[in-house]
C-alpha atoms as a PDB file:
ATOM      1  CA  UNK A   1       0.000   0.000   0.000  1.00  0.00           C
ATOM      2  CA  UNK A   2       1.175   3.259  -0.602  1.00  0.00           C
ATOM      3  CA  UNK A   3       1.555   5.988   1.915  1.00  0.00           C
ATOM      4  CA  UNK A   4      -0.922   8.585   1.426  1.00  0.00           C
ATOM      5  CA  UNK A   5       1.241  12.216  -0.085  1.00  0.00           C
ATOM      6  CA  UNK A   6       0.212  15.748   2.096  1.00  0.00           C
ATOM      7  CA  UNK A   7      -0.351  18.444  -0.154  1.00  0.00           C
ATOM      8  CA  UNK A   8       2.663  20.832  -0.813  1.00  0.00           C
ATOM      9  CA  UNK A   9       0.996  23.645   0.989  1.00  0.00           C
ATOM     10  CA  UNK A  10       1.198  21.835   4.013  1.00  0.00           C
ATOM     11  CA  UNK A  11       4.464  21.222   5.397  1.00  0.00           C
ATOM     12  CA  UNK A  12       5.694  17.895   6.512  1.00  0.00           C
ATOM     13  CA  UNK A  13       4.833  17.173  10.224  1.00  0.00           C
ATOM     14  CA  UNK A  14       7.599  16.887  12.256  1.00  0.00           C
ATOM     15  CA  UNK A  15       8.282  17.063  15.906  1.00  0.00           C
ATOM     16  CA  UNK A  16       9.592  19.821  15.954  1.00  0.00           C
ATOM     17  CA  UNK A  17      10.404  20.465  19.833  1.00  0.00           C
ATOM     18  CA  UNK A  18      10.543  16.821  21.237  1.00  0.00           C
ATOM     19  CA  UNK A  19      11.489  16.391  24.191  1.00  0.00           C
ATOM     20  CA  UNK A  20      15.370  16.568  25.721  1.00  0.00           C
ATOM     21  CA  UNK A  21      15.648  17.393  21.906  1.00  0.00           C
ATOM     22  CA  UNK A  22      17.356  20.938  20.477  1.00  0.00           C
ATOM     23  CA  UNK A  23      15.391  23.368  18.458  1.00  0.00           C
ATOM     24  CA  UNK A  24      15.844  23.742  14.818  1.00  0.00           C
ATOM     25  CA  UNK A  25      18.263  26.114  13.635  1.00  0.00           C
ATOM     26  CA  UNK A  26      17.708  25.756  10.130  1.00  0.00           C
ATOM     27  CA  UNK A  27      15.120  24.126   7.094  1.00  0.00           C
ATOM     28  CA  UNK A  28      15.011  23.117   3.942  1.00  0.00           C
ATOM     29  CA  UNK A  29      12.487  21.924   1.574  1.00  0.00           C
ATOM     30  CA  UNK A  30      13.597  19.461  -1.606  1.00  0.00           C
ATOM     31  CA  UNK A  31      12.494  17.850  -4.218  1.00  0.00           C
ATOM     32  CA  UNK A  32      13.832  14.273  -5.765  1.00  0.00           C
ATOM     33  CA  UNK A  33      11.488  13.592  -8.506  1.00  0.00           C
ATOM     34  CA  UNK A  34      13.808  10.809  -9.639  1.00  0.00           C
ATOM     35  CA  UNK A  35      16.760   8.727  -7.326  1.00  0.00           C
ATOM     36  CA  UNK A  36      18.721  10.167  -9.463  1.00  0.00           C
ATOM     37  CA  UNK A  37      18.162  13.657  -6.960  1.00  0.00           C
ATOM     38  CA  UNK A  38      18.008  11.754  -4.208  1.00  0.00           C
ATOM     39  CA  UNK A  39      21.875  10.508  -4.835  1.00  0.00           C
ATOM     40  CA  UNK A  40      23.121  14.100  -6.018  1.00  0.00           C
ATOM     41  CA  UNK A  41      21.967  14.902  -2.478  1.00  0.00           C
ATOM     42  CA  UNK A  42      23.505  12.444  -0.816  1.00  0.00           C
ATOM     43  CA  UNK A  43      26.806  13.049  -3.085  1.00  0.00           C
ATOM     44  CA  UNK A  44      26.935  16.836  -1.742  1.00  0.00           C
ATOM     45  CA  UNK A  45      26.482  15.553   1.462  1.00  0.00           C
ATOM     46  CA  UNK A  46      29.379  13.419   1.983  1.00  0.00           C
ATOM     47  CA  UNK A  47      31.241  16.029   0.433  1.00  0.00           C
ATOM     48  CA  UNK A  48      31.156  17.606   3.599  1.00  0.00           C
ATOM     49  CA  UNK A  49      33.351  17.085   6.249  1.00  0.00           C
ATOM     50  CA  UNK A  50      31.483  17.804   9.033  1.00  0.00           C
ATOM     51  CA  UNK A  51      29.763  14.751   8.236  1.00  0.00           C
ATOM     52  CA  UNK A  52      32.082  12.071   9.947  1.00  0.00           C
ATOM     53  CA  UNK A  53      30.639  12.700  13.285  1.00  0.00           C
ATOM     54  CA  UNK A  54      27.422  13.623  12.749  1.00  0.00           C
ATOM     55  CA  UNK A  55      24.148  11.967  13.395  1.00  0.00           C
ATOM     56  CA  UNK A  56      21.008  11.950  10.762  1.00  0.00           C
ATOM     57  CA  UNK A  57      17.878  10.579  11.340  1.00  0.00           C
ATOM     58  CA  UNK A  58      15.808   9.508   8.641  1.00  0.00           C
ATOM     59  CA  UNK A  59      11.941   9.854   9.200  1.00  0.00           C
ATOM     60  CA  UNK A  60       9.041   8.750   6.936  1.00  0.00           C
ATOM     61  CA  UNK A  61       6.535   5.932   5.940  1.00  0.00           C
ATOM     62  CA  UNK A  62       7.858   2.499   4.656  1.00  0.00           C
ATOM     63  CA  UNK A  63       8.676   2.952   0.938  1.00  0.00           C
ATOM     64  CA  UNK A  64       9.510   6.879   1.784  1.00  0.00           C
ATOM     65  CA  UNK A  65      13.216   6.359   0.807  1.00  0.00           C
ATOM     66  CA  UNK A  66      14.766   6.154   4.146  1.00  0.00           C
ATOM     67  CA  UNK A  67      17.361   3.212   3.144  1.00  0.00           C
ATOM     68  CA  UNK A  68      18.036   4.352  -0.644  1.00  0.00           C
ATOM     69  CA  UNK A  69      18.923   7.589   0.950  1.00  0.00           C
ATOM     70  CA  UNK A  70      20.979   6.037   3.288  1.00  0.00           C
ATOM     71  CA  UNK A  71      22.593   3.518   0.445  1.00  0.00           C
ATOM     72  CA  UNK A  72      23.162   6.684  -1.659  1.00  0.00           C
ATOM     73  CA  UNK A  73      25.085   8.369   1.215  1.00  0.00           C
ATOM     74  CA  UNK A  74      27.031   4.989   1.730  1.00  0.00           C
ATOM     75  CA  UNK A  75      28.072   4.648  -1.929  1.00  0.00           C
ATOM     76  CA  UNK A  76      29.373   8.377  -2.092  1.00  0.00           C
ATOM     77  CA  UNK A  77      31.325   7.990   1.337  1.00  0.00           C
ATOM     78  CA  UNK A  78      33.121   5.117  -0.802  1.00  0.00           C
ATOM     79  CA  UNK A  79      31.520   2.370   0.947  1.00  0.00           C
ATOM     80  CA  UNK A  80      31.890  -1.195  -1.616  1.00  0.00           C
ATOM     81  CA  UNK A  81      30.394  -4.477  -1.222  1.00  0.00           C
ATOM     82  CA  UNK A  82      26.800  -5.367  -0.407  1.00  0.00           C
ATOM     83  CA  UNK A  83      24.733  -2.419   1.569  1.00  0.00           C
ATOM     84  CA  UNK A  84      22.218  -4.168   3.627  1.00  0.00           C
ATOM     85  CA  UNK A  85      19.043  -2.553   4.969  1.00  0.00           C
ATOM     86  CA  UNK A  86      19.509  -3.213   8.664  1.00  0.00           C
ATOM     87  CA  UNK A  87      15.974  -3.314   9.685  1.00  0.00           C
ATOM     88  CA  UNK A  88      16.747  -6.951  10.756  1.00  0.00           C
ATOM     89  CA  UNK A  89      20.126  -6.852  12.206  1.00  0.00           C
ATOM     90  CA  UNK A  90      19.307  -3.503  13.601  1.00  0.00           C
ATOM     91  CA  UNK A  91      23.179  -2.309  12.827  1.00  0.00           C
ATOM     92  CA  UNK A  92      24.900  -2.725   9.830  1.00  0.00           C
ATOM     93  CA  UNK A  93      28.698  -1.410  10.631  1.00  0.00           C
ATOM     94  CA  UNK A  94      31.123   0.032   7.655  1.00  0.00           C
ATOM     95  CA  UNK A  95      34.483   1.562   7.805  1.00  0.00           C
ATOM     96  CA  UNK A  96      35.922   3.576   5.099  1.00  0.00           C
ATOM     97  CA  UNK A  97      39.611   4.125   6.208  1.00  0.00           C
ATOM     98  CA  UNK A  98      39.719   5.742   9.318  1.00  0.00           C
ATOM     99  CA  UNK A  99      35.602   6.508   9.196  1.00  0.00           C
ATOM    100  CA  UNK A 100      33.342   4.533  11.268  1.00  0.00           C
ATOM    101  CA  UNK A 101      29.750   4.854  10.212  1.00  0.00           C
ATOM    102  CA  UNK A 102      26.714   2.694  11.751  1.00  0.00           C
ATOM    103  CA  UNK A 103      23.549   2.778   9.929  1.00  0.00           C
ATOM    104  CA  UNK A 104      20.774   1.537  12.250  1.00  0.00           C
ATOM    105  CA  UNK A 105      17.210   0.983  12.140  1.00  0.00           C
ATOM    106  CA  UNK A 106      14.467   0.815  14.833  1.00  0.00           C
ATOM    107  CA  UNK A 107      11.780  -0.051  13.054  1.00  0.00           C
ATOM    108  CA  UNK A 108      11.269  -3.374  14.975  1.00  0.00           C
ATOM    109  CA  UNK A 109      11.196  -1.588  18.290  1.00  0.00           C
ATOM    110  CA  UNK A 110       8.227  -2.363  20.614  1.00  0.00           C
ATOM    111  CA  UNK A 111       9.896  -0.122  23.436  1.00  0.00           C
ATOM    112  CA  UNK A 112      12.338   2.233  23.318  1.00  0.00           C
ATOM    113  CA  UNK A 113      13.921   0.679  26.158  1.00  0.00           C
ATOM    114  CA  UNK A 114      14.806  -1.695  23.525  1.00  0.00           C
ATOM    115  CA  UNK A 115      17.902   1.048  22.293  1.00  0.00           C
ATOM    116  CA  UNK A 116      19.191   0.380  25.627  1.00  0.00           C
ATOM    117  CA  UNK A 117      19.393  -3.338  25.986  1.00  0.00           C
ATOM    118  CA  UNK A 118      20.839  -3.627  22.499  1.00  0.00           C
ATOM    119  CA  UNK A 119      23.831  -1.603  23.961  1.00  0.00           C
ATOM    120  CA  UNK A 120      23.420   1.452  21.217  1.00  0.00           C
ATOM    121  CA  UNK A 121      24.604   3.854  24.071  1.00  0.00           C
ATOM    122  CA  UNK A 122      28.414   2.642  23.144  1.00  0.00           C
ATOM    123  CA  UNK A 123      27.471   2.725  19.323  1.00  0.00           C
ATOM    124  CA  UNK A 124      26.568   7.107  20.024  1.00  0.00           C
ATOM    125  CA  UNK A 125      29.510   7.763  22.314  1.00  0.00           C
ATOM    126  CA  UNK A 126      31.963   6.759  19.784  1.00  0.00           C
ATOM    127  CA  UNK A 127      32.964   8.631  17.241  1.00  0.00           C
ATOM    128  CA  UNK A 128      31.866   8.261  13.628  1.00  0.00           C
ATOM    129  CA  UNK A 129      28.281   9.073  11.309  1.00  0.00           C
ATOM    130  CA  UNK A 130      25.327   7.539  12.297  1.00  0.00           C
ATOM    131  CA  UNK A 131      22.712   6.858  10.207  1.00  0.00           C
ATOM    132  CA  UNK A 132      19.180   5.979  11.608  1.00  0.00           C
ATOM    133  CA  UNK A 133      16.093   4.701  10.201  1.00  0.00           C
ATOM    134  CA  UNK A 134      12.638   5.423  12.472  1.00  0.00           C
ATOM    135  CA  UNK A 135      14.495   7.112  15.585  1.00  0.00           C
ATOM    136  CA  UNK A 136      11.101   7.689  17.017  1.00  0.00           C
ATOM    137  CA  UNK A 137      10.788   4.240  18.059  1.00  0.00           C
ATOM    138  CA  UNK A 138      13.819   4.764  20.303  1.00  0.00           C
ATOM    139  CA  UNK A 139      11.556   7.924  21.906  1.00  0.00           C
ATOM    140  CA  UNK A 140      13.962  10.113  24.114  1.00  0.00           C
ATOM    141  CA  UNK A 141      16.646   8.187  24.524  1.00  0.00           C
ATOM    142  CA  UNK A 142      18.374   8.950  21.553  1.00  0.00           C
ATOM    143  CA  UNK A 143      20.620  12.329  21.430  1.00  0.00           C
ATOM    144  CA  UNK A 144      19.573  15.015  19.415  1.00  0.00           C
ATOM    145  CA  UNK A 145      20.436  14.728  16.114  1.00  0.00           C
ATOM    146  CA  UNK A 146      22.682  17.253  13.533  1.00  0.00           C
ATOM    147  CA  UNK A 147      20.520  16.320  10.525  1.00  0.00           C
ATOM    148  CA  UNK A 148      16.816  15.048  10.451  1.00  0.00           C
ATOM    149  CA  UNK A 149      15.880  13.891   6.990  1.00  0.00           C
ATOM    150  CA  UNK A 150      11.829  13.566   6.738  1.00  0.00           C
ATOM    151  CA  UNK A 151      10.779  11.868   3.379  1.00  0.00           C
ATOM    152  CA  UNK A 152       7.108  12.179   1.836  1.00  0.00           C
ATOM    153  CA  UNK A 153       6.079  10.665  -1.373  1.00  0.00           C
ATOM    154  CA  UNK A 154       3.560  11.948  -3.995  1.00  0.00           C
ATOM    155  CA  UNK A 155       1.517   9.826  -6.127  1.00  0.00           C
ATOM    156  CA  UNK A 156       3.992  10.862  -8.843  1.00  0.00           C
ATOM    157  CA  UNK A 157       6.547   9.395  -6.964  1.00  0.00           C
ATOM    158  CA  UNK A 158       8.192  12.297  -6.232  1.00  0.00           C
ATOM    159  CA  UNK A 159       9.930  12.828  -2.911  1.00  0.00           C
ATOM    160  CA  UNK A 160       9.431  15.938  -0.831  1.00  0.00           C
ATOM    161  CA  UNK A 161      12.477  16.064   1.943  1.00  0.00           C
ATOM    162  CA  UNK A 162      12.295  18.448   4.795  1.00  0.00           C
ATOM    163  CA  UNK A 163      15.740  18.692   6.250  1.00  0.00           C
ATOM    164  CA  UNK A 164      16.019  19.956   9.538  1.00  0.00           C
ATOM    165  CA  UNK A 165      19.198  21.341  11.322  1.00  0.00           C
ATOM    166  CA  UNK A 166      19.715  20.904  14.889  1.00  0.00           C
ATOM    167  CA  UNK A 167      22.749  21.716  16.171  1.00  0.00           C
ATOM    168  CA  UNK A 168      26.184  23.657  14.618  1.00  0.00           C
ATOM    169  CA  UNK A 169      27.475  20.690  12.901  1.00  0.00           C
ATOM    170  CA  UNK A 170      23.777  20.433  10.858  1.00  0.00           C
ATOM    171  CA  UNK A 171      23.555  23.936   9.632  1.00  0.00           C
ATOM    172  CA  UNK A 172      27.069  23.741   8.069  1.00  0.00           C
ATOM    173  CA  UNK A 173      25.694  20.257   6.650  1.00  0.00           C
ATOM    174  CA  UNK A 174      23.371  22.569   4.711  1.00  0.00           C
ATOM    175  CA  UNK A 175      25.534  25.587   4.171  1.00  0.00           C
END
């Protein structure tokens, strides 16, 4: 089934003041009528290198884009091999020379209290990009992002991305 599009007058919903979570500093509003967008993004992106230690979380329906996104991002950052969705393993690790990156996903979560017995506390305090699919299902206990990434699709299939900066590190992410 396919996840009902808002109109573009409307923005996308987002929480915008959650709880223990910063403010937004910044917003953008995209369009990827093709993947072909959606990689260019994720190209500029990890031409930035602010980006090694940030965290993004990617927020949106199933079939929103979350993991191509995240793929695209991989690929650009020079990641090779197989890129696995980790919605089953919860964390897929990757290393490109001296760059740790951890793309997670939470979409199996029944209770946030779930981040906590899977040990993901270790996974934020070290250094390195984080990547992570439905962070609301890990509630508060997550720290507040740099970059939140929230994907709607039309019935064109075009994607409408609302990127939201939350800290320093995020709004030179956009600049």
């Amino acid at each position: 089934m396919r996840p009902s599009p808002q109109p573009l007058e409307q923005p996308l919903a987002v929480d915008a003041f959650a709880p223990g979570h910063a403010p937004i500093l910044e917003t953008r509003h995209l369009r990827w009528p093709d993947e072909s967008a959606c990689a260019a993004f994720a190209a500029a992106l990890a031409r930035k290198p602010g980006l090694h230690d940030a965290f993004i979380e990617l927020r949106g329906p199933l079939g929103a884009g979350k993991t191509a996104f995240a793929r695209h991002l991989l690929r650009a950052l020079g990641v090779t091999g197989r890129i696995k969705s980790p919605s089953y393993a919860l964390l897929e690790p990757y290393g490109v020379g001296d760059l740790a990156i951890s793309h997670l996903d939470f979409y199996r979560f029944d209770d946030a209290r779930e981040w906590v017995d899977a040990g993901l506390r270790d996974v934020f305090a070290a250094p390195g990009l984080k990547i992570v699919e439905w962070p609301e299902k890990a509630a508060d206990l997550l720290p507040a992002p740099d970059l939140r990434l929230t994907l709607a699709v039309d019935d064109d299939g075009t994607r409408r991305v609302r990127v939201d900066a939350l800290s320093a590190r995020g709004r030179a992410l956009l600049a």
